[in-house]
PDB file of N, CA and C in Angstrom:
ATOM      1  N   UNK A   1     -41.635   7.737-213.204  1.00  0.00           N
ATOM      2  CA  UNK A   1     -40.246   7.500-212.926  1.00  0.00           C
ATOM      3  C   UNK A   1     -39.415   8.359-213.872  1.00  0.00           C
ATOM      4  N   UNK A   2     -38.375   8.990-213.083  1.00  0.00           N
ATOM      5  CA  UNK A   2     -37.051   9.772-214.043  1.00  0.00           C
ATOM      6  C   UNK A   2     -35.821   9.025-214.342  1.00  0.00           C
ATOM      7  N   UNK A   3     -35.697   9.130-215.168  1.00  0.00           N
ATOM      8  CA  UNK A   3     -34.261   8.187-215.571  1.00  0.00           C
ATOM      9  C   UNK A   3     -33.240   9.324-216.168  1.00  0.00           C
ATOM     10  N   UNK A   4     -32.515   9.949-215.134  1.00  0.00           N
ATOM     11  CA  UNK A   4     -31.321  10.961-215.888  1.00  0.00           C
ATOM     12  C   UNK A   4     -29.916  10.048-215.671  1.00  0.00           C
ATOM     13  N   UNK A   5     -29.313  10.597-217.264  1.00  0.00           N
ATOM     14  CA  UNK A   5     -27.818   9.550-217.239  1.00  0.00           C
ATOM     15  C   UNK A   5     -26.912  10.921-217.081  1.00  0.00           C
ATOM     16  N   UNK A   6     -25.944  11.265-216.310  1.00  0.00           N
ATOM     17  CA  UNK A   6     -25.228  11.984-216.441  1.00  0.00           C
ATOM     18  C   UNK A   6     -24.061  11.968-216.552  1.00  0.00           C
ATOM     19  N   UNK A   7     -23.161  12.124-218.041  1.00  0.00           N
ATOM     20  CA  UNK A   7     -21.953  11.691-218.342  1.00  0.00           C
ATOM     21  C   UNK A   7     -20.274  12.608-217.232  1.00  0.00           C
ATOM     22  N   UNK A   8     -19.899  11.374-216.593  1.00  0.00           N
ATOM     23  CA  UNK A   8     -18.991  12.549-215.415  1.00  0.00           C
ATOM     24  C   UNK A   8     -17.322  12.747-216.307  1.00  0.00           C
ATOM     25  N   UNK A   9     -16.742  11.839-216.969  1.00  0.00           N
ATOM     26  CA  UNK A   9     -15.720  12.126-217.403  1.00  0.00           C
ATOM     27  C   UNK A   9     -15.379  11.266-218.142  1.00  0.00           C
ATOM     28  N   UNK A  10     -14.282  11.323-219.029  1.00  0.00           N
ATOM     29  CA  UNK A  10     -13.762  10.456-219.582  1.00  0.00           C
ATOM     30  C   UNK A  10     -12.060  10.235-219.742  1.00  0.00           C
ATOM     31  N   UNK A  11     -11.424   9.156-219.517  1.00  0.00           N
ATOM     32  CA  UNK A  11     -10.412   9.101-219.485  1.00  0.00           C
ATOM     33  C   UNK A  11      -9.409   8.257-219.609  1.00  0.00           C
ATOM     34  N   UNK A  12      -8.256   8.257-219.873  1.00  0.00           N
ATOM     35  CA  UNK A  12      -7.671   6.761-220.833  1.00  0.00           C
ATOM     36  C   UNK A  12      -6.861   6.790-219.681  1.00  0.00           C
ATOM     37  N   UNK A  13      -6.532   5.390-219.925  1.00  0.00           N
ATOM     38  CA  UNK A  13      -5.540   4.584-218.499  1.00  0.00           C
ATOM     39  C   UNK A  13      -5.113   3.332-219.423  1.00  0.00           C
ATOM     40  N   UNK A  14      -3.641   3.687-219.498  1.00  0.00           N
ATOM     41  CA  UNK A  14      -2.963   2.645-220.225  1.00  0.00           C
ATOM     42  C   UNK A  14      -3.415   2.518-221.373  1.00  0.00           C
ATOM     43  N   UNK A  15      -3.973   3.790-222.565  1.00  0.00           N
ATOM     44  CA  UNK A  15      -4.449   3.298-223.737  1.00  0.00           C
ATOM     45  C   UNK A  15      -5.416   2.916-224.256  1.00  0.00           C
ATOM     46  N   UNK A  16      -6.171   2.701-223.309  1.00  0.00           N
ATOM     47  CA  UNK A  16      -7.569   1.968-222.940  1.00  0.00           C
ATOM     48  C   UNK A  16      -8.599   3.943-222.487  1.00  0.00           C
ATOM     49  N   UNK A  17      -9.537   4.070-223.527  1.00  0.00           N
ATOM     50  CA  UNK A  17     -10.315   4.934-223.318  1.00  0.00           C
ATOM     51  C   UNK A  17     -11.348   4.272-222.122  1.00  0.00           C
ATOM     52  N   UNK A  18     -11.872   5.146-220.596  1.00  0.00           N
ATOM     53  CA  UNK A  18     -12.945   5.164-220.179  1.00  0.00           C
ATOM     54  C   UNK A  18     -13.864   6.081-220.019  1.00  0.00           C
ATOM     55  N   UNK A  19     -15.093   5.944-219.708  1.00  0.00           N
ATOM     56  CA  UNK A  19     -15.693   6.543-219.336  1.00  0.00           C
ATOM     57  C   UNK A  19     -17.062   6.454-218.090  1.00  0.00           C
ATOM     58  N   UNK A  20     -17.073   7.584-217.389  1.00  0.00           N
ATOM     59  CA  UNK A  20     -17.996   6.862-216.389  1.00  0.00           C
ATOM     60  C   UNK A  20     -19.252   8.151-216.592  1.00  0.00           C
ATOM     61  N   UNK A  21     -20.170   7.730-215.641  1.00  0.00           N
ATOM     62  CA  UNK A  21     -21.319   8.327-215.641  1.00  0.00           C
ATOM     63  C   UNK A  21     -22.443   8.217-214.355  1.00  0.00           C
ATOM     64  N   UNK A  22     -23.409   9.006-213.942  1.00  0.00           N
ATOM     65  CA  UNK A  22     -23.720   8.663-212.958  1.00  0.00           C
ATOM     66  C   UNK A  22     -25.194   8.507-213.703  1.00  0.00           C
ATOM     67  N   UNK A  23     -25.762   7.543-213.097  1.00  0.00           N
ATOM     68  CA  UNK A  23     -27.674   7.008-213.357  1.00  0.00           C
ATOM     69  C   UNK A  23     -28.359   7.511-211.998  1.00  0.00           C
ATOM     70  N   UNK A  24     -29.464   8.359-212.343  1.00  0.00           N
ATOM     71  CA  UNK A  24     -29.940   8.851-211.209  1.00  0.00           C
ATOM     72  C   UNK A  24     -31.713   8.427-211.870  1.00  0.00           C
ATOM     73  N   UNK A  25     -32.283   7.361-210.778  1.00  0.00           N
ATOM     74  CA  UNK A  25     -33.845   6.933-211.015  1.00  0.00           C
ATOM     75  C   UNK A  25     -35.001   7.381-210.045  1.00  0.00           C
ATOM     76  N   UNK A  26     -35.309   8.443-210.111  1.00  0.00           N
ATOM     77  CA  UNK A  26     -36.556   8.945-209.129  1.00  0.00           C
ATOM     78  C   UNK A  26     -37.871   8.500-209.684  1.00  0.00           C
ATOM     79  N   UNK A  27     -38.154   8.593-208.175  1.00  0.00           N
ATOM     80  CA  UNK A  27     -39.971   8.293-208.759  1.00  0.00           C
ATOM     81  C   UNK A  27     -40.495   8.670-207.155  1.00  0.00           C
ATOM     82  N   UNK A  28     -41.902   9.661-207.276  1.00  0.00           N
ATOM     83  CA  UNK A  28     -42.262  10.526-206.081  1.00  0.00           C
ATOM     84  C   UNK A  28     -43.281   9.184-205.818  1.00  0.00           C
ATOM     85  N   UNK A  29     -42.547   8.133-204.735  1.00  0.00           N
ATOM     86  CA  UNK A  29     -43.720   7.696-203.886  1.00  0.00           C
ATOM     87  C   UNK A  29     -43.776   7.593-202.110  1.00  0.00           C
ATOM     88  N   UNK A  30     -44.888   7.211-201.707  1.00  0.00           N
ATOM     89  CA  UNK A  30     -45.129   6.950-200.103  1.00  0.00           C
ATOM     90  C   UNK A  30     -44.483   5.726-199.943  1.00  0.00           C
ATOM     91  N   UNK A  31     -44.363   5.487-198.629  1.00  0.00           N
ATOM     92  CA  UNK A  31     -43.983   4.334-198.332  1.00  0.00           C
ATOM     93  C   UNK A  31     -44.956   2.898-198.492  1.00  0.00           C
ATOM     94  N   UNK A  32     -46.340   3.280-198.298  1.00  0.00           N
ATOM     95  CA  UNK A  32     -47.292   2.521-198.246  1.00  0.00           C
ATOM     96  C   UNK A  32     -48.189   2.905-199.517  1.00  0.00           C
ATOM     97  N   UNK A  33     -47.348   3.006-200.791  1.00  0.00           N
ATOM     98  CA  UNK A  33     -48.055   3.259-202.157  1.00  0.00           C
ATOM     99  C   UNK A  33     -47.988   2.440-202.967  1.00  0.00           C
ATOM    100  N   UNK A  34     -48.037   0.609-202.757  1.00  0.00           N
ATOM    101  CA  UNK A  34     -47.701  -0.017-203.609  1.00  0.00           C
ATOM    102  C   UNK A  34     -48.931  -1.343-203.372  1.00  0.00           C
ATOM    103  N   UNK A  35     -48.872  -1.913-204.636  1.00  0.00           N
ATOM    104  CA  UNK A  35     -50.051  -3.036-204.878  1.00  0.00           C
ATOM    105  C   UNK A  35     -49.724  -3.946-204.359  1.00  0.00           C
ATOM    106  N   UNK A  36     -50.943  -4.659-203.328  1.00  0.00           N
ATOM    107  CA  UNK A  36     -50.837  -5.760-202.625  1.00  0.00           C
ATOM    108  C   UNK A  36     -49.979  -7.242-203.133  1.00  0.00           C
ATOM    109  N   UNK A  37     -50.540  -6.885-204.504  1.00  0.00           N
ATOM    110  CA  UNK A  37     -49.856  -8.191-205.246  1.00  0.00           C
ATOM    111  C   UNK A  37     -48.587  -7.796-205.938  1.00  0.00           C
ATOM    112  N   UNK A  38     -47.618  -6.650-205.835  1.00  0.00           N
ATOM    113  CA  UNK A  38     -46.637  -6.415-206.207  1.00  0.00           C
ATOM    114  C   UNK A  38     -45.436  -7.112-206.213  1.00  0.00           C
ATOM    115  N   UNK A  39     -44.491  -7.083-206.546  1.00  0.00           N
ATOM    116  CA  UNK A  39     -42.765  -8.066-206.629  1.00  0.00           C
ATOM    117  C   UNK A  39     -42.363  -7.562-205.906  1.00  0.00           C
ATOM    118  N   UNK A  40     -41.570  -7.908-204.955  1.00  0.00           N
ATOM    119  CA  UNK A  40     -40.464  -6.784-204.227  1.00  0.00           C
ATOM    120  C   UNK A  40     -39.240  -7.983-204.184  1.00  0.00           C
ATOM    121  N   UNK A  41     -37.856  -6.861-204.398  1.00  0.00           N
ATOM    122  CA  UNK A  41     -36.558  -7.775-204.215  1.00  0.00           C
ATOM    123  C   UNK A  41     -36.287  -7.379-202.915  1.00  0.00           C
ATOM    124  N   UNK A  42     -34.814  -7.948-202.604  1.00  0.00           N
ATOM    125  CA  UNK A  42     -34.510  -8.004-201.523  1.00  0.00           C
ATOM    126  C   UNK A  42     -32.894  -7.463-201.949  1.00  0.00           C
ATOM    127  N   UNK A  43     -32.105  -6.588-200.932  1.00  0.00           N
ATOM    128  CA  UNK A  43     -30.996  -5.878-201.350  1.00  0.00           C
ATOM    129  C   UNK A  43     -30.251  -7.120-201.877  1.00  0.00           C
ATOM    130  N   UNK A  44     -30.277  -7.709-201.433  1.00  0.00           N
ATOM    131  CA  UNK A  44     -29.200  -9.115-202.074  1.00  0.00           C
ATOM    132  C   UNK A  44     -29.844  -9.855-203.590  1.00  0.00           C
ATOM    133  N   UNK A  45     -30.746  -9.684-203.828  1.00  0.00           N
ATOM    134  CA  UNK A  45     -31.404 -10.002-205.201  1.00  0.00           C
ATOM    135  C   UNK A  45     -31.356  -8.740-206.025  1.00  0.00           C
ATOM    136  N   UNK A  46     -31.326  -7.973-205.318  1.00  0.00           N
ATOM    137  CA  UNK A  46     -30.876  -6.640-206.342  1.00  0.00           C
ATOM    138  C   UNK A  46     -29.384  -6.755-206.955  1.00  0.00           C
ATOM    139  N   UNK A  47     -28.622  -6.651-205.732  1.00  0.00           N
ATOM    140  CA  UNK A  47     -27.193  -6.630-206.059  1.00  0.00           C
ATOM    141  C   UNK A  47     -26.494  -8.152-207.057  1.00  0.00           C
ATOM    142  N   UNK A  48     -27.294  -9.020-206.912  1.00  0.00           N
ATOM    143  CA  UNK A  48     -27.023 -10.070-207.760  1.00  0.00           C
ATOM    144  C   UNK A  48     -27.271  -9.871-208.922  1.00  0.00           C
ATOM    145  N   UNK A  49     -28.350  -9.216-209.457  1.00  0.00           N
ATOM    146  CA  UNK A  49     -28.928  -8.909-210.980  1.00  0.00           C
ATOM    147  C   UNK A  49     -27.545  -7.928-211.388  1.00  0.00           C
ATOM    148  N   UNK A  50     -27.324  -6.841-210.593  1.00  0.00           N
ATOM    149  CA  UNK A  50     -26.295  -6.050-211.223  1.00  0.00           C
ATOM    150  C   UNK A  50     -24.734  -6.590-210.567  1.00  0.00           C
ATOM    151  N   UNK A  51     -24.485  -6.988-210.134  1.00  0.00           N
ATOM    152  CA  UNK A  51     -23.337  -7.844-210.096  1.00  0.00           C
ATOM    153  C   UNK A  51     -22.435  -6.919-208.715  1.00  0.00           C
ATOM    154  N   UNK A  52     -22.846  -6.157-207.683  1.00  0.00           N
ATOM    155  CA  UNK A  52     -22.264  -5.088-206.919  1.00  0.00           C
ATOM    156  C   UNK A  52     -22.876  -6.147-205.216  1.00  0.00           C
ATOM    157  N   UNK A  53     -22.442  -5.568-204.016  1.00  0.00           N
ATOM    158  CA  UNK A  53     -22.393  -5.662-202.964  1.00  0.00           C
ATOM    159  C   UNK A  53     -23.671  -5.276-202.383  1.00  0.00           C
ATOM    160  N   UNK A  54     -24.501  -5.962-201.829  1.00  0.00           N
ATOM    161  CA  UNK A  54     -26.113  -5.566-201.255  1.00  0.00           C
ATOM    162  C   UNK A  54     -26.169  -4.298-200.633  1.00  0.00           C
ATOM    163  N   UNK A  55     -24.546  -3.690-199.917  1.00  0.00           N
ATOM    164  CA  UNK A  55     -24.621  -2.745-199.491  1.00  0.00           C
ATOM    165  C   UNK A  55     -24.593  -1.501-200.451  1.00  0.00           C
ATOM    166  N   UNK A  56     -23.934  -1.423-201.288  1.00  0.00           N
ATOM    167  CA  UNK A  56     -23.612  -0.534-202.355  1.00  0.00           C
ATOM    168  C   UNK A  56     -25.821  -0.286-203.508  1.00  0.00           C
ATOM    169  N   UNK A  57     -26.478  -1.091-203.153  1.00  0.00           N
ATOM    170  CA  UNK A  57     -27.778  -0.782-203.128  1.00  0.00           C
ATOM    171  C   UNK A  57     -28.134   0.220-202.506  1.00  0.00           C
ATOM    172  N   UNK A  58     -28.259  -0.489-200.831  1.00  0.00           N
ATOM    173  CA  UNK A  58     -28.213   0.020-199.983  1.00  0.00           C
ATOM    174  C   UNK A  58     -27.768   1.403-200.157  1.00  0.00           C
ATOM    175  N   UNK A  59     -26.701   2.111-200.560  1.00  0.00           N
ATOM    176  CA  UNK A  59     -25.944   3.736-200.900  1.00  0.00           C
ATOM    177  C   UNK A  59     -26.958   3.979-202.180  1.00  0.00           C
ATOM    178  N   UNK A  60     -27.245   3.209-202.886  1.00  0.00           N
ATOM    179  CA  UNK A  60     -28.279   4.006-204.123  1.00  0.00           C
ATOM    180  C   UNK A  60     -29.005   4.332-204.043  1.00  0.00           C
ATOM    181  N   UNK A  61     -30.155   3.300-202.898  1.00  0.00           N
ATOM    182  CA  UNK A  61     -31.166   4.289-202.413  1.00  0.00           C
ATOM    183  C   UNK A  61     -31.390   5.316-200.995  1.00  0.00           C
ATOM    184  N   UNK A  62     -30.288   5.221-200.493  1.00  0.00           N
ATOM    185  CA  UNK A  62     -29.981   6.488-199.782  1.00  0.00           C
ATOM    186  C   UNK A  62     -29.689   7.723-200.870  1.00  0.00           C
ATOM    187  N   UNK A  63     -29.097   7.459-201.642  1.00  0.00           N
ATOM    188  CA  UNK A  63     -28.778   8.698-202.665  1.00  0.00           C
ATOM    189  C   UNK A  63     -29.836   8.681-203.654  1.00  0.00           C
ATOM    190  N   UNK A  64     -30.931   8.094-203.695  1.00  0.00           N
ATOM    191  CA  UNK A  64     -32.283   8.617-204.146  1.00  0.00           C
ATOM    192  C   UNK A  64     -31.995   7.981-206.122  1.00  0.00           C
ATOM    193  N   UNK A  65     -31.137   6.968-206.042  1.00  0.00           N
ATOM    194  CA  UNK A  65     -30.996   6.445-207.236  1.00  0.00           C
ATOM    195  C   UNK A  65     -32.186   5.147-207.431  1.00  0.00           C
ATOM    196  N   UNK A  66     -32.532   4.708-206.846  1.00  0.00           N
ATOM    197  CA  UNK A  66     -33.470   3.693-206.208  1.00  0.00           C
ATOM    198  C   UNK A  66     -34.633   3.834-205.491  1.00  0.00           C
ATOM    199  N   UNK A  67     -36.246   3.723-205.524  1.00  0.00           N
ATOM    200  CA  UNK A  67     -36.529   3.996-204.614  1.00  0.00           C
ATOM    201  C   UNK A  67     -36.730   2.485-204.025  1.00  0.00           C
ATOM    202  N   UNK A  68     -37.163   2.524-202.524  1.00  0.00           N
ATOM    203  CA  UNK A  68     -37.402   1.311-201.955  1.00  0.00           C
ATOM    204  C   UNK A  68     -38.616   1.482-200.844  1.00  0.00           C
ATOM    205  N   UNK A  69     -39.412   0.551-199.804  1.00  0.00           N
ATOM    206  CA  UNK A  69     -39.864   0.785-199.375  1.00  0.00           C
ATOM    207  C   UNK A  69     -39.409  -0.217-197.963  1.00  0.00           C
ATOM    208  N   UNK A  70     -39.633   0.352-196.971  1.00  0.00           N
ATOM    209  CA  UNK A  70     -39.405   0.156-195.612  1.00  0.00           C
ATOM    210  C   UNK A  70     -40.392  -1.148-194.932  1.00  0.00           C
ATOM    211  N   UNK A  71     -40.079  -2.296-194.835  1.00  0.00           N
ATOM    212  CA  UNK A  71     -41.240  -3.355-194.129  1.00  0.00           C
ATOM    213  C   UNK A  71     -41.018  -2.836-192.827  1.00  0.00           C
ATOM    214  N   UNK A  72     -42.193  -3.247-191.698  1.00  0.00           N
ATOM    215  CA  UNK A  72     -42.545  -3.121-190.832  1.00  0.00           C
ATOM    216  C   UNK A  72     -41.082  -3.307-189.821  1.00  0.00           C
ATOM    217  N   UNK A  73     -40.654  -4.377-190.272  1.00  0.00           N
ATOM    218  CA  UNK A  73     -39.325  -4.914-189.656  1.00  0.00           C
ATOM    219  C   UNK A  73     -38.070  -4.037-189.920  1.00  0.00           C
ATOM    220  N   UNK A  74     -38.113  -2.910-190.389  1.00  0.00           N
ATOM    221  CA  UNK A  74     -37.242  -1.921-190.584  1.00  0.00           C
ATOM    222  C   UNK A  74     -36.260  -2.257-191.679  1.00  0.00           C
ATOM    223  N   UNK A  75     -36.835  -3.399-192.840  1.00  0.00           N
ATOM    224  CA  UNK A  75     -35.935  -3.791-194.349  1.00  0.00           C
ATOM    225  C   UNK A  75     -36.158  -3.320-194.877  1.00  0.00           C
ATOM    226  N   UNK A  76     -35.205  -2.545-195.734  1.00  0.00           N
ATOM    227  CA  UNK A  76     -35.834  -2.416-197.461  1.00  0.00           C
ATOM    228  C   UNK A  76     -36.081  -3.529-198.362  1.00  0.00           C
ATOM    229  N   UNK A  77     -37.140  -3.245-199.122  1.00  0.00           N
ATOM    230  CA  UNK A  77     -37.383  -3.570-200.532  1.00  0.00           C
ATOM    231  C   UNK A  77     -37.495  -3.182-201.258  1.00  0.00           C
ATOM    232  N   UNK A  78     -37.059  -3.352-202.809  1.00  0.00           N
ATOM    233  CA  UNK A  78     -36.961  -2.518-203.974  1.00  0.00           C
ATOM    234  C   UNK A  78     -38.162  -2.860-204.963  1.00  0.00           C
ATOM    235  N   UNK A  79     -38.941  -2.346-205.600  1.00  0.00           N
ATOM    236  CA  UNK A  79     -39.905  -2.413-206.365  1.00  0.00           C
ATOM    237  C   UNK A  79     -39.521  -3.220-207.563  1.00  0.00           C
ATOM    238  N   UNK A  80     -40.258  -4.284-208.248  1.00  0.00           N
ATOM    239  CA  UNK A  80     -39.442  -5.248-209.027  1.00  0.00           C
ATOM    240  C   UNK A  80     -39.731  -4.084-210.200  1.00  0.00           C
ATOM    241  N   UNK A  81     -40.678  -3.032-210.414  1.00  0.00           N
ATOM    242  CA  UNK A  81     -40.725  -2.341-211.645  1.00  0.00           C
ATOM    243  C   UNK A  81     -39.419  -0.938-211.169  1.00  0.00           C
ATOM    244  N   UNK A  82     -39.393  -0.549-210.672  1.00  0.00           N
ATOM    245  CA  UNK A  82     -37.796   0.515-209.997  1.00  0.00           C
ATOM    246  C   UNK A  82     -36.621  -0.319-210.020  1.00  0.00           C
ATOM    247  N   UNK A  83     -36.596  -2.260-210.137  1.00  0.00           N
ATOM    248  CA  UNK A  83     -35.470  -2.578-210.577  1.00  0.00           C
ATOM    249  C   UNK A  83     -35.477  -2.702-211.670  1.00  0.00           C
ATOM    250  N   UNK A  84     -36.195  -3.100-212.730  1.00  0.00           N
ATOM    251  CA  UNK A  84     -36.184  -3.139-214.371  1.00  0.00           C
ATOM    252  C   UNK A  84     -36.067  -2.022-214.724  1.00  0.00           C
ATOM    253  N   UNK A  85     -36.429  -1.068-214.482  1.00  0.00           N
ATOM    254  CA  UNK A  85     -36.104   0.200-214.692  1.00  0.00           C
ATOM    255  C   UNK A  85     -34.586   0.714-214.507  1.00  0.00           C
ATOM    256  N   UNK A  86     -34.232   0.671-213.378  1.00  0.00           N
ATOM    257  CA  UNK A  86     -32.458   0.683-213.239  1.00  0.00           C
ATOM    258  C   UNK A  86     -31.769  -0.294-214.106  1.00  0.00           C
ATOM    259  N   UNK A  87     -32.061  -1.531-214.473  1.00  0.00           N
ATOM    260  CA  UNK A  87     -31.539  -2.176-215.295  1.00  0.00           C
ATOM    261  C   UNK A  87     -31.655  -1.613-216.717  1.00  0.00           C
ATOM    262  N   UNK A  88     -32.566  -0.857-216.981  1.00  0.00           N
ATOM    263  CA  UNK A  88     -32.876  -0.589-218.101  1.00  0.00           C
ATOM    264  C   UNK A  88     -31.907   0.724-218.653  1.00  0.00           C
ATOM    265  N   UNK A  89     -31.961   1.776-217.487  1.00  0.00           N
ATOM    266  CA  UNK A  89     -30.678   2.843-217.449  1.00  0.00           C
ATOM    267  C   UNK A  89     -29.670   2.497-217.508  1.00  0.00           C
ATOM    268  N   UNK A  90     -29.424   1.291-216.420  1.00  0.00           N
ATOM    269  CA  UNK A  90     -27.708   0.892-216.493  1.00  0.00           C
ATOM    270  C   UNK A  90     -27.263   0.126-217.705  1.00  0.00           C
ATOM    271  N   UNK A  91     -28.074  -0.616-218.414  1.00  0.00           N
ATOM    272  CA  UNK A  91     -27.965  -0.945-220.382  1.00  0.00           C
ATOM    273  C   UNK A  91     -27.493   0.182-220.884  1.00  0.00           C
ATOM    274  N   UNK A  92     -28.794   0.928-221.064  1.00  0.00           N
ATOM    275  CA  UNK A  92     -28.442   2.033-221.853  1.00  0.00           C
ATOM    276  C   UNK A  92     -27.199   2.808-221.138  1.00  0.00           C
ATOM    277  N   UNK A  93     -27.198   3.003-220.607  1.00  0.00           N
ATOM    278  CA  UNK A  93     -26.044   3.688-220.061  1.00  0.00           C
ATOM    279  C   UNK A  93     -24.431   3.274-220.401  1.00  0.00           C
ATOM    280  N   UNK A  94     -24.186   1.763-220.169  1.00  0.00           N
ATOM    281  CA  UNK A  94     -23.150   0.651-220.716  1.00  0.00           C
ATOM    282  C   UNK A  94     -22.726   0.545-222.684  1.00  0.00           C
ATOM    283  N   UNK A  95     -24.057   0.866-222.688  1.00  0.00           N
ATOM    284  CA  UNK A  95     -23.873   1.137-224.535  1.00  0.00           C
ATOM    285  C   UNK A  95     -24.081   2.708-224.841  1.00  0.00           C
ATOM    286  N   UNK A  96     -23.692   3.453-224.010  1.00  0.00           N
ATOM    287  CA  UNK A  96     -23.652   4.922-224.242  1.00  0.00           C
ATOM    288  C   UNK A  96     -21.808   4.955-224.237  1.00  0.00           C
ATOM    289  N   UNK A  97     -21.666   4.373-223.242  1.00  0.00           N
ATOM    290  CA  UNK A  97     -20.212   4.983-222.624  1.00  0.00           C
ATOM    291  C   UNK A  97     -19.584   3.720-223.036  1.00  0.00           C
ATOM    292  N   UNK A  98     -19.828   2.883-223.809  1.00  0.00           N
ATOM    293  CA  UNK A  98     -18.784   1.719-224.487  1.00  0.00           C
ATOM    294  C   UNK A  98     -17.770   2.603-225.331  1.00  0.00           C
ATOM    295  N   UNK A  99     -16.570   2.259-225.233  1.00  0.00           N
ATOM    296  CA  UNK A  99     -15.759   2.600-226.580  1.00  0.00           C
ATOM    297  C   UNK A  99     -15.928   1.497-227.617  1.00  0.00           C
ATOM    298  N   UNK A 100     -15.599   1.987-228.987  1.00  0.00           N
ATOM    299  CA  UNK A 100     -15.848   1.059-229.984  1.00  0.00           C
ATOM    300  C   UNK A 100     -14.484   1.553-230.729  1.00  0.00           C
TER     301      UNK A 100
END
């Protein structure tokens, strides 16, 4: 797995310094490359851990920030180790771009 943080700008609004950044998490797999006994979330258990809209997942791993894998029934699921992992970027990432 790749974990690149890429810092996009920074900028004050009302006094208040921000800054944003984009988290990009690859990892080269098949669709059918994962252990029988594996975790898998569900876009709505994803989006609950990070606090965003099941759909806005949904856009991360179209944009290859996420990978997921396709059930038979045409759902995604997200790998419970590709979500600790994004959680783990989006930390670090939150205490990169904090102002202090």
């Amino acid at each position: 797995m790749t974990v690149q943080i890429n810092p996009d700008k920074r900028e004050t609004v009302s006094g208040i310094e921000h800054a944003t950044a984009t988290v990009v998490v690859q990892e080269e797999r098949t669709e059918t490359s994962h252990e029988p006994d594996e975790e898998f979330f569900t876009p709505k258990q994803v989006a609950a851990l990070f606090g965003v809209h099941p759909k806005t997942v949904s856009r991360w791993a179209k944009a290859g920030k996420i990978a997921s894998v396709t059930t038979l029934g045409g759902h995604h699921r997200y790998r419970s180790a590709d979500v600790h992992g994004l959680r783990r970027a989006y930390s670090n990432l939150t205490e990169a771009t904090s102002v202090k």
